[in-house]
C-alpha atoms as a PDB file:
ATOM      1  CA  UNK A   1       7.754   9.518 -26.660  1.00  0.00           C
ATOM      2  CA  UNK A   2       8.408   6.824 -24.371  1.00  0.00           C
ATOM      3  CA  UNK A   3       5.382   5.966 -21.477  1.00  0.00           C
ATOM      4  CA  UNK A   4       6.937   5.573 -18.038  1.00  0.00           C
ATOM      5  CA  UNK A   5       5.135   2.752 -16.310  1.00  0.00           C
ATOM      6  CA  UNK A   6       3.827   3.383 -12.755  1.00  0.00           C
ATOM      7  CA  UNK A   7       5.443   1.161  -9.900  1.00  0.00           C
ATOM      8  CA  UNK A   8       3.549  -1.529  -8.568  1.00  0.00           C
ATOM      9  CA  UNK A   9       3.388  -0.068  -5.445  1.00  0.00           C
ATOM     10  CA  UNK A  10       2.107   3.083  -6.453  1.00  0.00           C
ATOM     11  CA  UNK A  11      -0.791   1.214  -7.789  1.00  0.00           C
ATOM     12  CA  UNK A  12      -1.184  -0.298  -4.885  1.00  0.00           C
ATOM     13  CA  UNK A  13      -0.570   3.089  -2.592  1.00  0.00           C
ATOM     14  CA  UNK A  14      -3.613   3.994  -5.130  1.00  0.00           C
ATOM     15  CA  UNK A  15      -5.997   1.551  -4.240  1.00  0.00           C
ATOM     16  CA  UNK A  16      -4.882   1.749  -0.350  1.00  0.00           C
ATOM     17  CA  UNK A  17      -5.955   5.799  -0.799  1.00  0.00           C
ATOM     18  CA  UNK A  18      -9.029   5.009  -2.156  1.00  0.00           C
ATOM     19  CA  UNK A  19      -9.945   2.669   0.566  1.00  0.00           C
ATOM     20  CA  UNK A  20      -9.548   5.399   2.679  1.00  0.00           C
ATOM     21  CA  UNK A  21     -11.304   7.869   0.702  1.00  0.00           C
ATOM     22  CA  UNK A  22     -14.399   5.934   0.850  1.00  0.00           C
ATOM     23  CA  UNK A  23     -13.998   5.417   4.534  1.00  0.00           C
ATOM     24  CA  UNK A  24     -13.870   1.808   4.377  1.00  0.00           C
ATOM     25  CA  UNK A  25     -10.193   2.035   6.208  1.00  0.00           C
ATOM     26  CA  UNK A  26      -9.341   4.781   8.435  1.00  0.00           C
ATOM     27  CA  UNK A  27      -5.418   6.284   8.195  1.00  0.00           C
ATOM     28  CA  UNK A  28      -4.745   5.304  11.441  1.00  0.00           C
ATOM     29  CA  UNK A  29      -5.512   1.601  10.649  1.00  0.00           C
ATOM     30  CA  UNK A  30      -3.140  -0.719  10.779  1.00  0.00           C
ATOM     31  CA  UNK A  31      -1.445  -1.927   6.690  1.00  0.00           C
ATOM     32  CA  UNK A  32      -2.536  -5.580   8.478  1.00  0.00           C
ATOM     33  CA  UNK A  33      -6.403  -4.454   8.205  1.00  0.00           C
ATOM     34  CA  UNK A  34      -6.114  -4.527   4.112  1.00  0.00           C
ATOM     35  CA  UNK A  35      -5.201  -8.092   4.307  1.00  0.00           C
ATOM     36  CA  UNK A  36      -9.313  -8.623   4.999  1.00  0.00           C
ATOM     37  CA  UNK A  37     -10.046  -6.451   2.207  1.00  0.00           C
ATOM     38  CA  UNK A  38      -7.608  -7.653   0.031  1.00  0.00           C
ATOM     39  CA  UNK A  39      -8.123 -12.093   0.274  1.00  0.00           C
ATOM     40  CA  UNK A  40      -5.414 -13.477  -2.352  1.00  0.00           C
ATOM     41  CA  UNK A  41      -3.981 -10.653  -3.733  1.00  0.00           C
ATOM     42  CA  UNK A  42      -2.396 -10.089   0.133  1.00  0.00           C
ATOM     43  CA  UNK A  43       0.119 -12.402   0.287  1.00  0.00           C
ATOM     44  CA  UNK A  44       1.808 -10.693  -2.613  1.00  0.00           C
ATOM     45  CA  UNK A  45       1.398  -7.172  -1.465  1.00  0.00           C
ATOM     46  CA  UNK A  46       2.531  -8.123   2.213  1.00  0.00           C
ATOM     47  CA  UNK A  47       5.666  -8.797   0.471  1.00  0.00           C
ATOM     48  CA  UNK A  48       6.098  -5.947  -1.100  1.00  0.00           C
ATOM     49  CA  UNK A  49       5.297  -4.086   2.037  1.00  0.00           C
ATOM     50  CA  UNK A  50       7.947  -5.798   4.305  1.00  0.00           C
ATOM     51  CA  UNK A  51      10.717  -5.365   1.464  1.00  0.00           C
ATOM     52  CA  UNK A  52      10.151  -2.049   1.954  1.00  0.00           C
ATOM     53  CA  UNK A  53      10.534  -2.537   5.867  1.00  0.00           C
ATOM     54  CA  UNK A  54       7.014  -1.727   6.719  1.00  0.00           C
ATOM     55  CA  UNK A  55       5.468  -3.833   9.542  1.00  0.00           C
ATOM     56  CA  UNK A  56       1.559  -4.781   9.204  1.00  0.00           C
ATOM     57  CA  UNK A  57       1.389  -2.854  12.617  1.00  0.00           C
ATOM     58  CA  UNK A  58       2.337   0.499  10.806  1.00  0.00           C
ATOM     59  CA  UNK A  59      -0.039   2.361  10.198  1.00  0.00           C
ATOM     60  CA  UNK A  60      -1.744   3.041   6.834  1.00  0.00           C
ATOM     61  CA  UNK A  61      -1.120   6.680   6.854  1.00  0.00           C
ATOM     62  CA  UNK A  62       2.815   5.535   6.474  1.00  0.00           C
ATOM     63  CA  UNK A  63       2.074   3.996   3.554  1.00  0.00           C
ATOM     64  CA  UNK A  64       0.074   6.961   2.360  1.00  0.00           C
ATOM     65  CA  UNK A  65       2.947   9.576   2.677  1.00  0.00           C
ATOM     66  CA  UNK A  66       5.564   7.687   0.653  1.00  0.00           C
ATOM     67  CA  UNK A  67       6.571   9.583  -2.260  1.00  0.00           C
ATOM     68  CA  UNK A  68       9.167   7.208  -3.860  1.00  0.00           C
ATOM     69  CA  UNK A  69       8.924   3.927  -4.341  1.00  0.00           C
ATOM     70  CA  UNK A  70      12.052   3.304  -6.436  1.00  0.00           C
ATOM     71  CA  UNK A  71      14.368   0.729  -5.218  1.00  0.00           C
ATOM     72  CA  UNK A  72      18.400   1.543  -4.643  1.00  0.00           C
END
């Protein structure tokens, strides 16, 4: 049995919905306000985000509803 490994986005789609879940964000934040929650990890993840042609003005409740992450 072969273990499929989780994207890295949907890890970090993970932690995003958990920052919400504990009301530290809000869904209609912007993705820009988890750059001051996230300090060096952000430059990575900011990345990520605009290869997948969000802007940091979009907000988190975009990121939220994705359902696949795979790249075509």
């Amino acid at each position: 049995m072969t273990e499929q490994l989780a994207h890295p986005m949907v890890k970090f789609q993970r932690k995003v919905s958990s920052l919400v879940d504990s009301k530290i964000i809000k869904p209609d934040d912007s993705i820009g306000k988890i750059a001051l929650l996230l300090g060096n990890e952000w430059t990575y993840w900011k990345n990520e985000l605009l290869a997948f042609d969000f802007s940091m003005k979009d907000s988190v409740k975009e990121l939220l509803l994705v359902e696949d992450w795979d790249e075509e």
